[in-house]
N, C-alpha and C. Protein backbone atom coordinates (compact mmCIF):
# COMPACT_ATOMS: atom_id res chain seq x y z
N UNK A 1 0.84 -1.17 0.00
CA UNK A 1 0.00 0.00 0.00
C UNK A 1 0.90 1.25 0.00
N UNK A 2 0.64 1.67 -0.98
CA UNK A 2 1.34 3.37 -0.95
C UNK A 2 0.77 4.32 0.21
N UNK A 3 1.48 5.23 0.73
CA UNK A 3 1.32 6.05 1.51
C UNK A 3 0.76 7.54 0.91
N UNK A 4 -0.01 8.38 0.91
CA UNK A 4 -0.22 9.74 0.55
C UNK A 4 0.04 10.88 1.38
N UNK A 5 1.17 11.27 1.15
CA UNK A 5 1.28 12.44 2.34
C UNK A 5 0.36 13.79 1.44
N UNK A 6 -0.39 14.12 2.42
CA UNK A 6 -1.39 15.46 2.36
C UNK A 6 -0.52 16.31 1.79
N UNK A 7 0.56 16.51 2.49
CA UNK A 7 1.35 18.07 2.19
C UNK A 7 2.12 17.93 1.09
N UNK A 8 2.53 16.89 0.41
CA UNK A 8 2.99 17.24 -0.71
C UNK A 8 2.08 17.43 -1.84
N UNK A 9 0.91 16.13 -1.85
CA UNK A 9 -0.33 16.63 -2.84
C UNK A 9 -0.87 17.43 -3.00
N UNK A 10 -1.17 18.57 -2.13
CA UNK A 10 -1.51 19.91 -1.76
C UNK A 10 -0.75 21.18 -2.23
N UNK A 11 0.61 20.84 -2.07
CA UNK A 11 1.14 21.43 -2.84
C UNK A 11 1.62 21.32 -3.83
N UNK A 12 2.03 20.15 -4.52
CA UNK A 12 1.67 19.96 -5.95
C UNK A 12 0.84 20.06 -6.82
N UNK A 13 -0.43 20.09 -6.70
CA UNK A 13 -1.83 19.93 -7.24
C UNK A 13 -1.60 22.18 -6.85
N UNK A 14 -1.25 22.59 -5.79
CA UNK A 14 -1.22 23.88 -5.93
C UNK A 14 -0.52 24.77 -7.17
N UNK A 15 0.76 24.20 -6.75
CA UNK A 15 1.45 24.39 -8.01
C UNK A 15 1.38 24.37 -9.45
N UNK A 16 0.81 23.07 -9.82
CA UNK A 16 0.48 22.78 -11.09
C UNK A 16 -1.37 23.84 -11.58
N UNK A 17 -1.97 24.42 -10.24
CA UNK A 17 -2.96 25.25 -10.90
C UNK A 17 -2.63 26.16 -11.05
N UNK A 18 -1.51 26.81 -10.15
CA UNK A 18 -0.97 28.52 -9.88
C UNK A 18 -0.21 28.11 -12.03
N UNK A 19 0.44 26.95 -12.25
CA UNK A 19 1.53 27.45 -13.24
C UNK A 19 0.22 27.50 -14.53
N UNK A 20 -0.74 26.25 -14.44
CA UNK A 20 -1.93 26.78 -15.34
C UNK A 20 -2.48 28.16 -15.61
N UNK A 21 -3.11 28.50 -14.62
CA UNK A 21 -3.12 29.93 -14.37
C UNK A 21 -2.39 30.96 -15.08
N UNK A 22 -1.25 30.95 -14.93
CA UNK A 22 -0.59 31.63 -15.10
C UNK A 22 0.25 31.77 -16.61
N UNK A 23 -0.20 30.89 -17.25
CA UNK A 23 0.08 30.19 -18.65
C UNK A 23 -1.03 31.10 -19.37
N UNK A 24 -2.00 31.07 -19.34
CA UNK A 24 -3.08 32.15 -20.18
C UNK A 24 -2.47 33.41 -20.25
N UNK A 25 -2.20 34.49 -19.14
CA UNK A 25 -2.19 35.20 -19.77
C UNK A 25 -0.55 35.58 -20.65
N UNK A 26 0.36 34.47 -20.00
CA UNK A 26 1.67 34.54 -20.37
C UNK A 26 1.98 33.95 -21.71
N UNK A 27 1.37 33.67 -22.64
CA UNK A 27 1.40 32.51 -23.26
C UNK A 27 1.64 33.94 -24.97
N UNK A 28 2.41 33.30 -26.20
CA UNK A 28 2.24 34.69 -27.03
C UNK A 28 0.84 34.63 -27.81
N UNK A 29 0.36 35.88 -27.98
CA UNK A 29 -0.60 35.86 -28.67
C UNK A 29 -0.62 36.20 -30.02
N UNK A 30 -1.22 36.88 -30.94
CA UNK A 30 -1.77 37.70 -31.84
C UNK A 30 -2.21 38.68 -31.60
N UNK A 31 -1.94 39.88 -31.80
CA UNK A 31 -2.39 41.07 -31.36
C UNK A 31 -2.83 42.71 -32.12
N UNK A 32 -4.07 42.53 -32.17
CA UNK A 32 -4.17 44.40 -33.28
C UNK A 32 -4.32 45.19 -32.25
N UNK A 33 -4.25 46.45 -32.98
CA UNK A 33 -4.91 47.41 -32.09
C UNK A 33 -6.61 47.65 -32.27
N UNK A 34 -6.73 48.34 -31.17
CA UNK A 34 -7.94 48.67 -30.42
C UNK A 34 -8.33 50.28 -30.33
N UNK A 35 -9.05 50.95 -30.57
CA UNK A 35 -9.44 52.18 -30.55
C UNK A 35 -10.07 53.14 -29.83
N UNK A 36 -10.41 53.09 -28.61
CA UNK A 36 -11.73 53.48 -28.29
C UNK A 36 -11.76 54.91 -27.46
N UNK A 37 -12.81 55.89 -27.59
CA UNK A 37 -12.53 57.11 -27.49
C UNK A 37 -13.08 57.40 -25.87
N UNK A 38 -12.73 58.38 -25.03
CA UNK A 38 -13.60 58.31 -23.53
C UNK A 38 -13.57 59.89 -23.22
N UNK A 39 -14.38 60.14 -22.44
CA UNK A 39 -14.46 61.76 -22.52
C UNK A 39 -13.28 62.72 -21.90
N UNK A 40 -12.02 61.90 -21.64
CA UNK A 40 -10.67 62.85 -21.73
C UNK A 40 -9.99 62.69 -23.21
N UNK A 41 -9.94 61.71 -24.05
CA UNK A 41 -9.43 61.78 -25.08
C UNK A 41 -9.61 60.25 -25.80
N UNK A 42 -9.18 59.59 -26.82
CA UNK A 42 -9.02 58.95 -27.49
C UNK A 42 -7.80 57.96 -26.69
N UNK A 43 -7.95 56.72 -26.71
CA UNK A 43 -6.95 55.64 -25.98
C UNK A 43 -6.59 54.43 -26.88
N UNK A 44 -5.24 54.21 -27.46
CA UNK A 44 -5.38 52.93 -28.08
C UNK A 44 -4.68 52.01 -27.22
N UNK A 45 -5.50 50.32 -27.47
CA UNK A 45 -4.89 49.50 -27.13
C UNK A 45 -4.62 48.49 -28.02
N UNK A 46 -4.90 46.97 -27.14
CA UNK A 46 -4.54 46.12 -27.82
C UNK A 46 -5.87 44.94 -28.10
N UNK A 47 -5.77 44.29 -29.27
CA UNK A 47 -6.95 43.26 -29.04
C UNK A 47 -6.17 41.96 -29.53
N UNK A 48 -6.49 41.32 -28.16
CA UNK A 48 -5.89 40.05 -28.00
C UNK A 48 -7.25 38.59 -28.13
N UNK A 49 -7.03 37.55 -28.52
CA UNK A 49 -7.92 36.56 -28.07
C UNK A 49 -9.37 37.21 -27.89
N UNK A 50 -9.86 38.01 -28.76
CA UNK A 50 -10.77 38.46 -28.72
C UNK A 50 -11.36 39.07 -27.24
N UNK A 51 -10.37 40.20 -27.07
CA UNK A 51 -10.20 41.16 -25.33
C UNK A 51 -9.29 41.83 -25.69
N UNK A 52 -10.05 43.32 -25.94
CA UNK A 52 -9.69 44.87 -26.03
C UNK A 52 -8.61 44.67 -24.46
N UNK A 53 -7.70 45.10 -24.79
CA UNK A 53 -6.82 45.55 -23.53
C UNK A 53 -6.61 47.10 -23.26
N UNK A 54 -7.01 47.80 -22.37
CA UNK A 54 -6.14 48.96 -22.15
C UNK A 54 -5.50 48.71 -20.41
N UNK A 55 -3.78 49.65 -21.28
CA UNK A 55 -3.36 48.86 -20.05
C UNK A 55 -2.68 50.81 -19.20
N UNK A 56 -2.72 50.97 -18.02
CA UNK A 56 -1.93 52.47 -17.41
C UNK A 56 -2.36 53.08 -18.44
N UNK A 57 -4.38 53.36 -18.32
CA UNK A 57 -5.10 54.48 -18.63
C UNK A 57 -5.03 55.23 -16.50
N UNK A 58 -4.75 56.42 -17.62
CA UNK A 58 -4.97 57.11 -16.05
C UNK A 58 -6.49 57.52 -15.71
N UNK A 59 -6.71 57.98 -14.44
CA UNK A 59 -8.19 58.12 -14.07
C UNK A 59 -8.65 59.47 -12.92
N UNK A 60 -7.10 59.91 -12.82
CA UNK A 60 -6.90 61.41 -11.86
C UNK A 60 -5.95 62.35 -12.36
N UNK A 61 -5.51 62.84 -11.86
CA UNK A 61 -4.32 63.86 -12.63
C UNK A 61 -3.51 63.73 -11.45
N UNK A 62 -2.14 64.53 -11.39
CA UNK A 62 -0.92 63.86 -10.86
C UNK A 62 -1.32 64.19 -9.22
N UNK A 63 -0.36 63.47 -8.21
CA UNK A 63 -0.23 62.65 -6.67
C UNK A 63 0.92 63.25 -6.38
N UNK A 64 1.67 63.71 -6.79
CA UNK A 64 3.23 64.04 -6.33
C UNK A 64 3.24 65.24 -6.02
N UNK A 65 4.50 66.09 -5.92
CA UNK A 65 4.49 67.11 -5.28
C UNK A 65 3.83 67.68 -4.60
N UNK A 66 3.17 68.98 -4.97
CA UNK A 66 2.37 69.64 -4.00
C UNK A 66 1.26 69.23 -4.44
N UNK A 67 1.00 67.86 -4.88
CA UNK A 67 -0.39 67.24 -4.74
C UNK A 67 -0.29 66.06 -3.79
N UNK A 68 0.74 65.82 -3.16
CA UNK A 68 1.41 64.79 -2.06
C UNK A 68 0.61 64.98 -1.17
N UNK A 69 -0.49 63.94 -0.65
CA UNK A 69 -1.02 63.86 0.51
C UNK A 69 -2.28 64.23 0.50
N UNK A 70 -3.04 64.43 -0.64
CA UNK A 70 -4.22 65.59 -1.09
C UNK A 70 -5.16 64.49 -1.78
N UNK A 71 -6.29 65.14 -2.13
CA UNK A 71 -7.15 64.24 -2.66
C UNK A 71 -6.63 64.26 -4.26
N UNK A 72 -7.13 63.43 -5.53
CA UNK A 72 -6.09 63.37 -6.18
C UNK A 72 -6.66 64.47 -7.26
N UNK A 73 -6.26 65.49 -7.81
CA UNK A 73 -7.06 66.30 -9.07
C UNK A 73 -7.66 65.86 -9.89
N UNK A 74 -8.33 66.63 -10.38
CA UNK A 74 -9.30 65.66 -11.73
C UNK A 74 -8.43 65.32 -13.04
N UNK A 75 -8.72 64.33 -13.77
CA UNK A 75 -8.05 64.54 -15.02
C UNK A 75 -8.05 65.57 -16.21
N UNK A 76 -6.78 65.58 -16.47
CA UNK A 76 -7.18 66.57 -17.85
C UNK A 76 -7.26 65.83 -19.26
N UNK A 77 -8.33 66.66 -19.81
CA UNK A 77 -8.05 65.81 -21.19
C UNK A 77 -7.29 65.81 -22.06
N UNK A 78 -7.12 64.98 -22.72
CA UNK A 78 -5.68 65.31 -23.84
C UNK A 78 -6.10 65.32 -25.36
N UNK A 79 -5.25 65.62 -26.28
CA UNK A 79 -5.83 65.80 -27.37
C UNK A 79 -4.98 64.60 -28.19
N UNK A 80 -5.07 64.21 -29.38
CA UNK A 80 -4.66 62.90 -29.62
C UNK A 80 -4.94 61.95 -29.67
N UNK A 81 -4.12 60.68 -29.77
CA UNK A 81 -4.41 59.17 -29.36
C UNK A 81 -3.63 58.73 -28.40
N UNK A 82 -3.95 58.75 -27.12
CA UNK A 82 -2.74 58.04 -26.05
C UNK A 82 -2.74 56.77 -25.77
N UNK A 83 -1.22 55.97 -26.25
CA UNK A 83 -1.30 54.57 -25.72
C UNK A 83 -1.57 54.20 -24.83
N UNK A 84 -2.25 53.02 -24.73
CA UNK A 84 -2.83 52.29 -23.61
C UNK A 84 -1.94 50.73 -23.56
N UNK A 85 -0.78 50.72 -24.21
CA UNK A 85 -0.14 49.55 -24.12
C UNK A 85 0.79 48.90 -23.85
N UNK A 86 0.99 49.40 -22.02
CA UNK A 86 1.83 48.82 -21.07
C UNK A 86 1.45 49.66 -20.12
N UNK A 87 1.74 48.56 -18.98
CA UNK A 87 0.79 48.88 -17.40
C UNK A 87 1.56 50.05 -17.00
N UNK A 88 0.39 50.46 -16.30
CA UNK A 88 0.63 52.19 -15.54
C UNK A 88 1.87 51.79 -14.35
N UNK A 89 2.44 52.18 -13.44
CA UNK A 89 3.27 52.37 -12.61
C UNK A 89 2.42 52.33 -11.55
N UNK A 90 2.95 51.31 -10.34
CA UNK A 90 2.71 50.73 -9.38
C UNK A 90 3.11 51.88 -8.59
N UNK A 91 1.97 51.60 -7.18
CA UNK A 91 2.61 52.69 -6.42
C UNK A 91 3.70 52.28 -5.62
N UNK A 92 5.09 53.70 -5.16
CA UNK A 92 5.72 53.10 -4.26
C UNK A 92 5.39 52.12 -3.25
N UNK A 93 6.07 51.19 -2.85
CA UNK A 93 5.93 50.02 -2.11
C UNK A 93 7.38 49.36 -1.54
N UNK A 94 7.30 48.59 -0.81
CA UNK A 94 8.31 48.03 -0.18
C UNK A 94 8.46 46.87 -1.37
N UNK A 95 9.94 46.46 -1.59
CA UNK A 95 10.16 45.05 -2.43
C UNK A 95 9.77 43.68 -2.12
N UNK A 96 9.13 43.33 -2.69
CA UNK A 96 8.49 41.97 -1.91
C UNK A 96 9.67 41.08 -3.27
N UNK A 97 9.75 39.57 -2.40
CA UNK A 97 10.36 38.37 -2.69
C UNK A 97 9.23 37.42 -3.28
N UNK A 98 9.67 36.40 -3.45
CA UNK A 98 9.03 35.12 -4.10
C UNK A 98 7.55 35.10 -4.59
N UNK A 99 6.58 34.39 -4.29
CA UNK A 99 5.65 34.76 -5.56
C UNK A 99 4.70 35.87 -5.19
N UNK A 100 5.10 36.87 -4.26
CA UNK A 100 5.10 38.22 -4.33
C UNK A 100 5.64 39.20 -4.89
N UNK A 101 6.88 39.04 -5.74
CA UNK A 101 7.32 40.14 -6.08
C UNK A 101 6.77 40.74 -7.48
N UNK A 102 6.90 41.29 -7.68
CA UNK A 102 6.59 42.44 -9.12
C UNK A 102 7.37 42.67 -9.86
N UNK A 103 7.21 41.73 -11.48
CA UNK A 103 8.09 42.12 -12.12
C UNK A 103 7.34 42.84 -13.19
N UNK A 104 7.31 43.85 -13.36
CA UNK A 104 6.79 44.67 -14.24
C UNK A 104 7.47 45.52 -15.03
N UNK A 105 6.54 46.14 -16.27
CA UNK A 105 7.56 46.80 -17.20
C UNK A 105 7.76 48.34 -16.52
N UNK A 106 6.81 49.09 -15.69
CA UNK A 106 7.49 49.99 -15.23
C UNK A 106 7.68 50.42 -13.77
N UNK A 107 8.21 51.20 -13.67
CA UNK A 107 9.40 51.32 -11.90
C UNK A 107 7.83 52.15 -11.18
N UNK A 108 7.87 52.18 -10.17
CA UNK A 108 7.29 52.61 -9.04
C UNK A 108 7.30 53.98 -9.06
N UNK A 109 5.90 54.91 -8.92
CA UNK A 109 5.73 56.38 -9.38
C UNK A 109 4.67 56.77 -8.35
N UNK A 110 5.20 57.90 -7.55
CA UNK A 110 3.62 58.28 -6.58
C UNK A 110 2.89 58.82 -8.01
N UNK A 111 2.77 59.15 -8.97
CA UNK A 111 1.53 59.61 -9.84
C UNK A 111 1.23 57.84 -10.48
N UNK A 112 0.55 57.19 -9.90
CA UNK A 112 0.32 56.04 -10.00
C UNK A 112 -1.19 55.76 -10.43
N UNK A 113 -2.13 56.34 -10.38
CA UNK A 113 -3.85 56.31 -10.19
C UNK A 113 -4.06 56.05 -11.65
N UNK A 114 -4.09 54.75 -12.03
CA UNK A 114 -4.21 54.42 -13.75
C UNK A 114 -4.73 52.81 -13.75
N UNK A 115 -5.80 52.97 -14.37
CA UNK A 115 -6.34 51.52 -14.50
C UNK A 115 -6.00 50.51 -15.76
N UNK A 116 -5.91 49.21 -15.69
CA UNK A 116 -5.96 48.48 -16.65
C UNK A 116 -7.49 47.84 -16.86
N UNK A 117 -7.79 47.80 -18.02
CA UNK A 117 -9.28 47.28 -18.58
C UNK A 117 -9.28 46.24 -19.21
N UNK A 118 -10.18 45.11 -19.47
CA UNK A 118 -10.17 44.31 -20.16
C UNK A 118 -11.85 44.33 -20.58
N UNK A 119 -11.51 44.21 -21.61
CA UNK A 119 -13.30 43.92 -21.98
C UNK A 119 -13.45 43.21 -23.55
N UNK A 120 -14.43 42.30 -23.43
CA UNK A 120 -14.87 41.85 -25.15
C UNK A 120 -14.60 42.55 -26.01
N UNK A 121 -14.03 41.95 -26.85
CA UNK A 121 -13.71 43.11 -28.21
C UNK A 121 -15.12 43.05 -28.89
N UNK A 122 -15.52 44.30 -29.75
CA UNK A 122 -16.51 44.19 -30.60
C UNK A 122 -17.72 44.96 -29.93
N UNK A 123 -18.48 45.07 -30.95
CA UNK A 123 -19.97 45.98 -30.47
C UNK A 123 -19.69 46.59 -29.43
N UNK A 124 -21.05 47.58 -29.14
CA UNK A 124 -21.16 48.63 -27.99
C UNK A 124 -22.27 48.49 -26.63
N UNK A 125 -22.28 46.82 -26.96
CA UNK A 125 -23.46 46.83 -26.04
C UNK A 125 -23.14 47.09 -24.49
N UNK A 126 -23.99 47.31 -23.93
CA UNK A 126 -23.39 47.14 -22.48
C UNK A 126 -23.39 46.36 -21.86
N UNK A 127 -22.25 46.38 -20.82
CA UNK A 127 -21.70 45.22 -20.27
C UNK A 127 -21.67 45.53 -18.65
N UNK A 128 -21.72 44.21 -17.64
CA UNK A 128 -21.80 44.63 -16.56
C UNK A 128 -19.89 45.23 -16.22
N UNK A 129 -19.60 45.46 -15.05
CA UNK A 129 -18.44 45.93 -15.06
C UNK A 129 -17.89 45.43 -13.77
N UNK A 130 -16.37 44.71 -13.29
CA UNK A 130 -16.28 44.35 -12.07
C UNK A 130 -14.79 44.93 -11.95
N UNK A 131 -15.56 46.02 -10.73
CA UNK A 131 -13.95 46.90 -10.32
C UNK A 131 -12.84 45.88 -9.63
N UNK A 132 -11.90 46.05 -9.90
CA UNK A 132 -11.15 45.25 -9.06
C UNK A 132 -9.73 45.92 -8.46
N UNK A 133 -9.76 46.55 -6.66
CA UNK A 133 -8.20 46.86 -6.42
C UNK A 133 -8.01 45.49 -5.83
N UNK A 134 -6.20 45.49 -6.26
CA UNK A 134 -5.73 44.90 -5.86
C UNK A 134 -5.16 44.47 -4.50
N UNK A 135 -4.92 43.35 -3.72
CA UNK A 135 -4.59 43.34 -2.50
C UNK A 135 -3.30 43.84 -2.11
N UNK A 136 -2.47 43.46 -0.79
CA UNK A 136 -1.51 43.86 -0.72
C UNK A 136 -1.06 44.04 0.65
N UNK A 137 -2.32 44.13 1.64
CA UNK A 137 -2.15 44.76 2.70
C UNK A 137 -2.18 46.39 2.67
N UNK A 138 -2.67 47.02 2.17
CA UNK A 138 -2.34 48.62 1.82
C UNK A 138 -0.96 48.68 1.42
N UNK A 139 -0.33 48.00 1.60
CA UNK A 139 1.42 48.34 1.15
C UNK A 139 2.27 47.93 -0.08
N UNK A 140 1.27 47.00 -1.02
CA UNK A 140 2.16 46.86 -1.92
C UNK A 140 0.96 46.30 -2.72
N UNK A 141 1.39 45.73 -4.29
CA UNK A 141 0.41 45.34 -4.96
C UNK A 141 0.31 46.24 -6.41
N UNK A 142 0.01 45.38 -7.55
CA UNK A 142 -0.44 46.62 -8.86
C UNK A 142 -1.39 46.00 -9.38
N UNK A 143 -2.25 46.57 -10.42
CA UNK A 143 -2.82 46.26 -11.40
C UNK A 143 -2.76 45.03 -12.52
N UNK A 144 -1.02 45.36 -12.75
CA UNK A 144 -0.68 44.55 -13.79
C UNK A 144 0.13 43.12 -13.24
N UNK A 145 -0.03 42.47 -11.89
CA UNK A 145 0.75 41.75 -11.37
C UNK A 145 -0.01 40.17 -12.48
N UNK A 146 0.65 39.56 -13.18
CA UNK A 146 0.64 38.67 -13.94
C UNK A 146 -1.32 37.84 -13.13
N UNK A 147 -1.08 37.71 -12.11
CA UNK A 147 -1.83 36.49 -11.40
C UNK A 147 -3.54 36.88 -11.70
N UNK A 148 -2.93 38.29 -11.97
CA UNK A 148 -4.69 39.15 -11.57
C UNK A 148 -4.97 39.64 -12.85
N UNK A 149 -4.54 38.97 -13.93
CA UNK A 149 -5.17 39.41 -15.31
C UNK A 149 -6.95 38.77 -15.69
N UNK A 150 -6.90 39.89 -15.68
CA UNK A 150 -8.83 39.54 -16.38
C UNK A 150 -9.38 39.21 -17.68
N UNK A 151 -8.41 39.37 -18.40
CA UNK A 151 -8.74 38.95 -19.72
C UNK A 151 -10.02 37.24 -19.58
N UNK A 152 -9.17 36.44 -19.13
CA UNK A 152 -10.38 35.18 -18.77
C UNK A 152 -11.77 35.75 -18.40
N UNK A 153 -11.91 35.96 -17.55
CA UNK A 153 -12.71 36.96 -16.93
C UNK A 153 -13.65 37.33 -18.15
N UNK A 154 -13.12 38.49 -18.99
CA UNK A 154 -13.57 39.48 -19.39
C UNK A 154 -13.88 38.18 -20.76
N UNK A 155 -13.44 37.47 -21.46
CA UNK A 155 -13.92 36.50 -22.18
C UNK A 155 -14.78 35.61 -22.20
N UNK A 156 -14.66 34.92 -20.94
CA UNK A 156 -15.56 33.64 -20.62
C UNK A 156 -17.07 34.31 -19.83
N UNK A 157 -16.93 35.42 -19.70
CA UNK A 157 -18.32 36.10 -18.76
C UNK A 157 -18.99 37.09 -19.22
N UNK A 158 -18.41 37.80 -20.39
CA UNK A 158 -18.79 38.94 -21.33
C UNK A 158 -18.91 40.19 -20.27
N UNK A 159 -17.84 40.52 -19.49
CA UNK A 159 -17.94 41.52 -18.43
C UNK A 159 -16.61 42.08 -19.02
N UNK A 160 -16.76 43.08 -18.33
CA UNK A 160 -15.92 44.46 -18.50
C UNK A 160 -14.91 44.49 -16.97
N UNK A 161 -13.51 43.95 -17.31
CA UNK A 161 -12.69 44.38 -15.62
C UNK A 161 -12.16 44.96 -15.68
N UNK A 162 -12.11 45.80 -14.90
CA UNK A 162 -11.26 46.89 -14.68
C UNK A 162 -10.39 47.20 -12.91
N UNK A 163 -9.39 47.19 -13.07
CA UNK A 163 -8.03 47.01 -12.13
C UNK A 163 -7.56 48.24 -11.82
N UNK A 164 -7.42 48.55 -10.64
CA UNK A 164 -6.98 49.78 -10.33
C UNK A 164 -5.49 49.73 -9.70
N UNK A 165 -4.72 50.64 -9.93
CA UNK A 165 -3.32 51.03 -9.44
C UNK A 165 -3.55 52.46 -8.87
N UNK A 166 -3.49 52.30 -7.47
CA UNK A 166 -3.62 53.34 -6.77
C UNK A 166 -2.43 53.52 -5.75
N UNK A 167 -3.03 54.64 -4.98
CA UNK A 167 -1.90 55.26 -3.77
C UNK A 167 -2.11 54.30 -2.56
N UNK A 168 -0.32 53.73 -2.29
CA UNK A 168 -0.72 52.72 -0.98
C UNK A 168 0.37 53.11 0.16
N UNK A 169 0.69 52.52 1.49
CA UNK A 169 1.25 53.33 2.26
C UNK A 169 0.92 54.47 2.88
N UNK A 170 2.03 55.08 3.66
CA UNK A 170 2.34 56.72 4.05
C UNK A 170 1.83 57.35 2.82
N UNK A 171 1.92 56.92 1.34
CA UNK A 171 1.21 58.21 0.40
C UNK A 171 -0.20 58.12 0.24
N UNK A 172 -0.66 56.84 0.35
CA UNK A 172 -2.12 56.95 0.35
C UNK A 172 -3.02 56.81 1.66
N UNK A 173 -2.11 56.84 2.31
CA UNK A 173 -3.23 56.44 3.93
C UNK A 173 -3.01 57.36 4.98
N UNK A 174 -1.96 58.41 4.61
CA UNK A 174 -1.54 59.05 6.31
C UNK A 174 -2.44 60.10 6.13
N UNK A 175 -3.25 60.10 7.13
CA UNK A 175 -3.92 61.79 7.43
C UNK A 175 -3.43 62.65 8.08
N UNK A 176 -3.03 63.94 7.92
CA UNK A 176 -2.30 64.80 8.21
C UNK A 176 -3.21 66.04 8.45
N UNK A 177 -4.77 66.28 8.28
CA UNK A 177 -5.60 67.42 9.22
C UNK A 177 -5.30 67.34 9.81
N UNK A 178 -4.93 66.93 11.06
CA UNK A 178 -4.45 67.73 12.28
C UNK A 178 -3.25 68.40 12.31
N UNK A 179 -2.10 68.70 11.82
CA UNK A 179 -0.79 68.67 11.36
C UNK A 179 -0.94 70.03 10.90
N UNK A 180 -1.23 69.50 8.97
CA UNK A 180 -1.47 70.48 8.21
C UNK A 180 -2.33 71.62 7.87
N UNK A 181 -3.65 71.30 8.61
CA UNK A 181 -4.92 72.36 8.74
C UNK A 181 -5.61 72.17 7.47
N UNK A 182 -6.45 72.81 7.09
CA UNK A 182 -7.30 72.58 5.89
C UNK A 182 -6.68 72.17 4.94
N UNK A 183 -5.68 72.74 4.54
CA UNK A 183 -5.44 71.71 2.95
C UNK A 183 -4.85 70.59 3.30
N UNK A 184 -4.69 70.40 4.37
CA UNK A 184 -4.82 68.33 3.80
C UNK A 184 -5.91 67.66 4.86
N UNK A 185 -7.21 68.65 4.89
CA UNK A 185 -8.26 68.00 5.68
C UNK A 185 -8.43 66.57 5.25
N UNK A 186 -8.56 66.33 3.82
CA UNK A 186 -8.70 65.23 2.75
C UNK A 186 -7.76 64.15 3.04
N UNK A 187 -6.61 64.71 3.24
CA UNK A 187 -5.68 63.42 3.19
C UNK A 187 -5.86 62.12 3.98
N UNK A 188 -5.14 61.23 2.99
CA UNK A 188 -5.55 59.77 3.56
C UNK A 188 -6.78 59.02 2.51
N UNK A 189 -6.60 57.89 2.22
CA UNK A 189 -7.62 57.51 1.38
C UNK A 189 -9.22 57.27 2.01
């Protein structure tokens, strides 16, 4: 009689779903672009496997300087076509290790407030929509972290996801009204 130890099947059978998983959205595709216009400006992306991608569309106007600590400004609109095709910038965060860490295409930016979208390519019908921030503990975490791609999602369910990269830490959580007096009554998420 063979023996079954729990803890290795558990984590094998873990393993082999995390590397499934993780094979969709890593895998190469075929890819056109995507067009679609929104009331700050015109955004192109990508259409993959039949799923419009936009990837670090922004959704505030800038977090840094003397907008450090404040609620975040509205966006401005732009004139043009702005790419939508590579993830927005994670907010500062501490470096995380092993299958926490973040390897992404861009470096860590307090003007961080930029969503990635996934939705059905094609027609204009409407679609339900499922916000999604990412975890982290407030301290770390992005949008574009490989594990949390919606494309599946946004294919197999005919929904619209959308991923937020926001302010985490001391930049998005410290309240400072008492400190600073009215202008940073706001501060803190």
């Amino acid at each position: 009689m063979t023996r079954v130890n729990r803890r290795k099947l558990i984590l094998g059978a873990s393993g082999g779903l995390a590397a499934t998983l993780l094979a969709g959205p890593m895998r190469a595709r075929s890819a056109e672009e995507s067009l679609v216009e929104t009331r700050h400006g015109k955004v192109r992306g990508l259409r993959t496997d039949g799923v419009d991608i936009y990837r670090g569309v922004p959704y505030a106007g800038p977090v840094s300087g003397r907008n450090r600590f404040k609620p975040a400004p509205p966006l401005a609109a732009w004139t043009g076509v702005r790419d939508a095709l590579i993830a927005g910038p994670p907010s500062i965060q501490p470096q995380q290790s092993g299958a926490f860490a973040l390897k992404l295409p861009t470096e860590p930016s307090e003007d961080c407030l930029t969503l990635t979208v996934w939705t059905p390519a094609g027609g204009g019908k409407r679609r339900p929509v499922m916000l999604y921030n990412h975890g982290g503990g407030f301290n770390s975490g992005s949008a574009a972290s490989p594990i949390q791609d919606g494309a599946q999602l946004a294919r197999l369910y005919d929904v619209v996801v959308v991923a937020t990269n926001h302010r985490l830490g001391l930049l998005g959580y410290l309240y400072l009204g008492e400190l600073g007096g009215a202008e940073y009554a706001e501060s803190g998420n």
